[in-house]
C-alpha atoms as a PDB file:
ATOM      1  CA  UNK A   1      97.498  94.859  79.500  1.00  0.00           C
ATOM      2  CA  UNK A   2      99.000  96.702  82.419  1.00  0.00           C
ATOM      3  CA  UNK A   3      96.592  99.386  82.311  1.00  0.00           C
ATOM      4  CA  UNK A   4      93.588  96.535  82.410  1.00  0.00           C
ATOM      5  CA  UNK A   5      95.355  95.112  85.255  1.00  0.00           C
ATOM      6  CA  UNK A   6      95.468  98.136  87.754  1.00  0.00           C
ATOM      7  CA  UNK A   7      92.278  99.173  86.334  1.00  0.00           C
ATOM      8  CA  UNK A   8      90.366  95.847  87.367  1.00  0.00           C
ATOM      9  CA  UNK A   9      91.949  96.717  90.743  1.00  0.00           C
ATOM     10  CA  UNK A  10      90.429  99.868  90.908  1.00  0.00           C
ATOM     11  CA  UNK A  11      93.687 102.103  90.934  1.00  0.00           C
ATOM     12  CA  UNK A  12      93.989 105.333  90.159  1.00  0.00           C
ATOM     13  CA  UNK A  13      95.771 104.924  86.777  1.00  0.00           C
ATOM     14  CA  UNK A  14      93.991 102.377  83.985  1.00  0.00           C
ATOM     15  CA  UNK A  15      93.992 101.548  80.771  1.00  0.00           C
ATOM     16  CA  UNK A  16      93.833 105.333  79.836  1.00  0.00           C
ATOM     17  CA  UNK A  17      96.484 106.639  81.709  1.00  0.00           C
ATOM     18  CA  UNK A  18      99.140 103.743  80.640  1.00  0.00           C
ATOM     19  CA  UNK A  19      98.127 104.226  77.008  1.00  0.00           C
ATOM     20  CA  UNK A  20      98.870 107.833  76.466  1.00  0.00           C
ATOM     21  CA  UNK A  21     102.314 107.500  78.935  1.00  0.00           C
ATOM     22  CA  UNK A  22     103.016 104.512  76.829  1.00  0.00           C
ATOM     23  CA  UNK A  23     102.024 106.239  73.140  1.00  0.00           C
ATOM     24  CA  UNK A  24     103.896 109.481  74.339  1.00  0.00           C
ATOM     25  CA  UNK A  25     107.232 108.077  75.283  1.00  0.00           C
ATOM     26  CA  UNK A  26     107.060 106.638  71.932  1.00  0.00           C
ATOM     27  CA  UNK A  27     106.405 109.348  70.417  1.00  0.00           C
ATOM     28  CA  UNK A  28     109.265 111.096  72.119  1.00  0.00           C
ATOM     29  CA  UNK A  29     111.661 108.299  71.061  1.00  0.00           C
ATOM     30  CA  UNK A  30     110.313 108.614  67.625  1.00  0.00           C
ATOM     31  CA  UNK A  31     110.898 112.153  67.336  1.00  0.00           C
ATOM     32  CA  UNK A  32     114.754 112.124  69.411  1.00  0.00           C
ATOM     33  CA  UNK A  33     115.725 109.561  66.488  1.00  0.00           C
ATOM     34  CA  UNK A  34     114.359 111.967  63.707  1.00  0.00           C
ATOM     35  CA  UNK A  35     115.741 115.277  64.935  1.00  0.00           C
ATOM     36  CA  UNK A  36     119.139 114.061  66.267  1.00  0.00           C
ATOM     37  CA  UNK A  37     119.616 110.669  65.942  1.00  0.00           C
ATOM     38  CA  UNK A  38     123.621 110.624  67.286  1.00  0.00           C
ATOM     39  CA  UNK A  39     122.125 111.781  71.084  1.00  0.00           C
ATOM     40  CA  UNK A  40     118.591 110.302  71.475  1.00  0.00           C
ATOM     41  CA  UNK A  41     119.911 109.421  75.019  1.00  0.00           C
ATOM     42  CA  UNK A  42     119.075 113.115  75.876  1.00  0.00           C
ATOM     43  CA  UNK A  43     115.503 112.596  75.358  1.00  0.00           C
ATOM     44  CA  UNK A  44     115.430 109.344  76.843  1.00  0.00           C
ATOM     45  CA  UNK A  45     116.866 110.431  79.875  1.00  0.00           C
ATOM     46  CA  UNK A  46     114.440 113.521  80.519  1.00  0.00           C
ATOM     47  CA  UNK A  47     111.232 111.152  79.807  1.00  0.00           C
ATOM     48  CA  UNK A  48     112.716 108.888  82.658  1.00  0.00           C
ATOM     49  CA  UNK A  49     112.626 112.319  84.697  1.00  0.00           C
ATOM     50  CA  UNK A  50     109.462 113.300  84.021  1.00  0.00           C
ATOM     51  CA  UNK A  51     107.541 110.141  84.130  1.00  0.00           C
ATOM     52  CA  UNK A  52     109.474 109.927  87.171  1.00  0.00           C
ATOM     53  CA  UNK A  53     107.325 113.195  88.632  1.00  0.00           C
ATOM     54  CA  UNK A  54     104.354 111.958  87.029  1.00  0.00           C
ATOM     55  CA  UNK A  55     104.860 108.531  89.124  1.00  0.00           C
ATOM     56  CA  UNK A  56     105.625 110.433  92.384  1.00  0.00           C
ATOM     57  CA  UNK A  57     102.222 112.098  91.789  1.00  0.00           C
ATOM     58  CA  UNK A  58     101.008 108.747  92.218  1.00  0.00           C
ATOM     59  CA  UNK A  59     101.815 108.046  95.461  1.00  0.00           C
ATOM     60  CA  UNK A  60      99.863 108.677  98.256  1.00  0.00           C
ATOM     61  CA  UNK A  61     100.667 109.470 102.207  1.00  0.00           C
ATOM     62  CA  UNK A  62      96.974 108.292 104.348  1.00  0.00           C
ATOM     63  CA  UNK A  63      96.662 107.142 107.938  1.00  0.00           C
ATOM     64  CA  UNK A  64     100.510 105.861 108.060  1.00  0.00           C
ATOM     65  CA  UNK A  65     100.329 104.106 105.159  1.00  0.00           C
ATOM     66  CA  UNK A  66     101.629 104.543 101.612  1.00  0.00           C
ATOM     67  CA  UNK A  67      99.450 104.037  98.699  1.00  0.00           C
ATOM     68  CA  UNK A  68      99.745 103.581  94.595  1.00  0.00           C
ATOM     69  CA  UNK A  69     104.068 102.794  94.788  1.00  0.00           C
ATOM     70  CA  UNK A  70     102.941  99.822  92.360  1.00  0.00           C
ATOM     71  CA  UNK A  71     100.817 102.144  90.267  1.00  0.00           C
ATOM     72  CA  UNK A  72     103.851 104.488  89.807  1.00  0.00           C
ATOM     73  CA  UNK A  73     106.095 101.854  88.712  1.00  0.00           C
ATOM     74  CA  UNK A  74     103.606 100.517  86.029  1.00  0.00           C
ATOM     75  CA  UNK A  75     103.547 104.408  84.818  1.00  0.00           C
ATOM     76  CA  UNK A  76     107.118 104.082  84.854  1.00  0.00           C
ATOM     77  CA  UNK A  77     107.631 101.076  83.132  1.00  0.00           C
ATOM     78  CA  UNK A  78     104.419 102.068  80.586  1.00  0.00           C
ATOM     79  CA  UNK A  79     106.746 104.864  79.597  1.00  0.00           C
ATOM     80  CA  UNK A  80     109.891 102.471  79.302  1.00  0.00           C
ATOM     81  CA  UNK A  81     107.892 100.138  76.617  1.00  0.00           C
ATOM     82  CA  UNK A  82     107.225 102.799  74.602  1.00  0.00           C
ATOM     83  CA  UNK A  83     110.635 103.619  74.461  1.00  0.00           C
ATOM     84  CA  UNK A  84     111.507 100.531  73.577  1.00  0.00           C
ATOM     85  CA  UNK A  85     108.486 100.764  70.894  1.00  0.00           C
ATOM     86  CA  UNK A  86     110.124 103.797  69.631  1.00  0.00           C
ATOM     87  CA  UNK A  87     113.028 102.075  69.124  1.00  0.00           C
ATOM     88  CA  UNK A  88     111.797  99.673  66.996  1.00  0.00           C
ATOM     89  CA  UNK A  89     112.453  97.367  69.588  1.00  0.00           C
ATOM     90  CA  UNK A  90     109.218  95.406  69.288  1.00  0.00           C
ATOM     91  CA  UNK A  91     109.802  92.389  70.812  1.00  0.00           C
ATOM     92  CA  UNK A  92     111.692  93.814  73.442  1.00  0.00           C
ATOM     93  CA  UNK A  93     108.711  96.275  74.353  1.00  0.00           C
ATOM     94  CA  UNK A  94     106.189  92.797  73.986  1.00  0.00           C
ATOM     95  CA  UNK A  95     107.973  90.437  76.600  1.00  0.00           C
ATOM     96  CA  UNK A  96     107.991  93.611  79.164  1.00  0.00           C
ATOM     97  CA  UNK A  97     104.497  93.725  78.635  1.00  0.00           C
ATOM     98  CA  UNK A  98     103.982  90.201  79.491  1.00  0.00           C
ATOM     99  CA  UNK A  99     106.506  90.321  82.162  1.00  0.00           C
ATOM    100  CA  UNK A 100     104.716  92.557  84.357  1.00  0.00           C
ATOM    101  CA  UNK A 101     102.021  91.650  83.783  1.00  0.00           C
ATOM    102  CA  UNK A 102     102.533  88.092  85.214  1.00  0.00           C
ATOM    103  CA  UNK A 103     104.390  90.050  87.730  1.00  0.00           C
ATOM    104  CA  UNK A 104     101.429  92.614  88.475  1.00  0.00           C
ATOM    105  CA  UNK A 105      99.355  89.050  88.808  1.00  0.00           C
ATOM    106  CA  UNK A 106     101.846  87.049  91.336  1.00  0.00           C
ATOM    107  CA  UNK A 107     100.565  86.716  95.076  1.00  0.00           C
ATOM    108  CA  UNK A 108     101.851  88.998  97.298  1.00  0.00           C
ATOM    109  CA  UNK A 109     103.653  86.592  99.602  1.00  0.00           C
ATOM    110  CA  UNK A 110     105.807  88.517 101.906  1.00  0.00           C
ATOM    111  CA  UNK A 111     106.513  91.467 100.242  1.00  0.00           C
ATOM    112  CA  UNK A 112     106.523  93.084 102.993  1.00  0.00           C
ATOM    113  CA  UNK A 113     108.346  91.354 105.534  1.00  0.00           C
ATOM    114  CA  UNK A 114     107.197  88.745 107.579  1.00  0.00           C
ATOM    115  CA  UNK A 115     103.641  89.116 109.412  1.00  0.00           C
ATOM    116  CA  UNK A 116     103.680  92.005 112.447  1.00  0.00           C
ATOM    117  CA  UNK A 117     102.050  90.910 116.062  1.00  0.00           C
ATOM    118  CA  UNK A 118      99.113  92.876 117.356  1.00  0.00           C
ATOM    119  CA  UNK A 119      98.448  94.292 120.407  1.00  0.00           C
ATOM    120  CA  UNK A 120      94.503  92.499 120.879  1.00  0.00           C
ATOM    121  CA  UNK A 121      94.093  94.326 123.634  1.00  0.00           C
ATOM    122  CA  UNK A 122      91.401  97.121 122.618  1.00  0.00           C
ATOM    123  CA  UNK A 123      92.377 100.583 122.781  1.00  0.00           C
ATOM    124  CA  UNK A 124      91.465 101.571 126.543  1.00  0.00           C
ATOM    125  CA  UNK A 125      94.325  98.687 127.719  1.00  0.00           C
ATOM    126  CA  UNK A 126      96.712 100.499 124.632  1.00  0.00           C
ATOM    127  CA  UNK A 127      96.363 103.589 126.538  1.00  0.00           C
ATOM    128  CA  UNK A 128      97.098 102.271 129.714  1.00  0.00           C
ATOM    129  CA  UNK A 129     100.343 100.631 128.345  1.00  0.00           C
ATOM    130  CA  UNK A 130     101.441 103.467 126.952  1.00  0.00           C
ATOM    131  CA  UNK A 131     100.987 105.608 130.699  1.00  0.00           C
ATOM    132  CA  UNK A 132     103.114 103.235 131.954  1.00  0.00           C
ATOM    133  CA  UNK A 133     105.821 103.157 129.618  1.00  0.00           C
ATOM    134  CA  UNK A 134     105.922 107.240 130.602  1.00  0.00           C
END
């Protein structure tokens, strides 16, 4: 579902992508539990870390602007269900599905602040501004 989601948004991670980080930090839970199940925090923790770089791989730096911070944190919290899915923790893993993916879906009423005035002015009168502020 989250996968669908940034996919019918056209972002850089879909269905794909969430899938396999999803079916591999299960995987990884599964196998922590099997090999040493009195410190499967260990594992946990360094799947956090690497998703983590995976995520940061995500994000994007263009024209003062950052792009794909929401994408990253679906990654992140892809690999946190399946986790939880690895735990056995099935219903767990189900409502954090659903939860953000109503959250994914919510407007985006001021997330970012409130709105920012523009100079109308064209960019010949910006210059001129900014020569006199010198």
């Amino acid at each position: 579902m989250i996968g669908y989601e940034r996919g019918s948004h056209a972002k850089p991670a879909g269905v794909r992508t969430h899938t396999i980080v999803c079916l591999g930090a299960m995987l990884f839970t599964m196998i922590s539990g099997i090999i040493d199940p009195s410190s499967t925090s260990r594992i946990a923790a360094n799947i956090i870390t690497g998703i983590g770089f995976l995520g940061a791989g995500m994000i994007l730096h263009h024209k003062g602007s950052i792009y794909g911070v929401t994408t990253a944190a679906t990654i992140w919290m892809a690999a946190a269900i399946g986790m939880a899915v690895g735990f056995g923790w099935y219903l767990v893993s189900f409502i954090a599905t659903l939860l953000t993916f109503v959250i994914l879906k919510m407007p985006h009423i001021g997330e970012h602040g409130p709105p920012r005035m523009r100079y109308t002015g064209g960019e010949e009168a910006e210059k001129k501004a900014r020569k006199k502020k010198k």
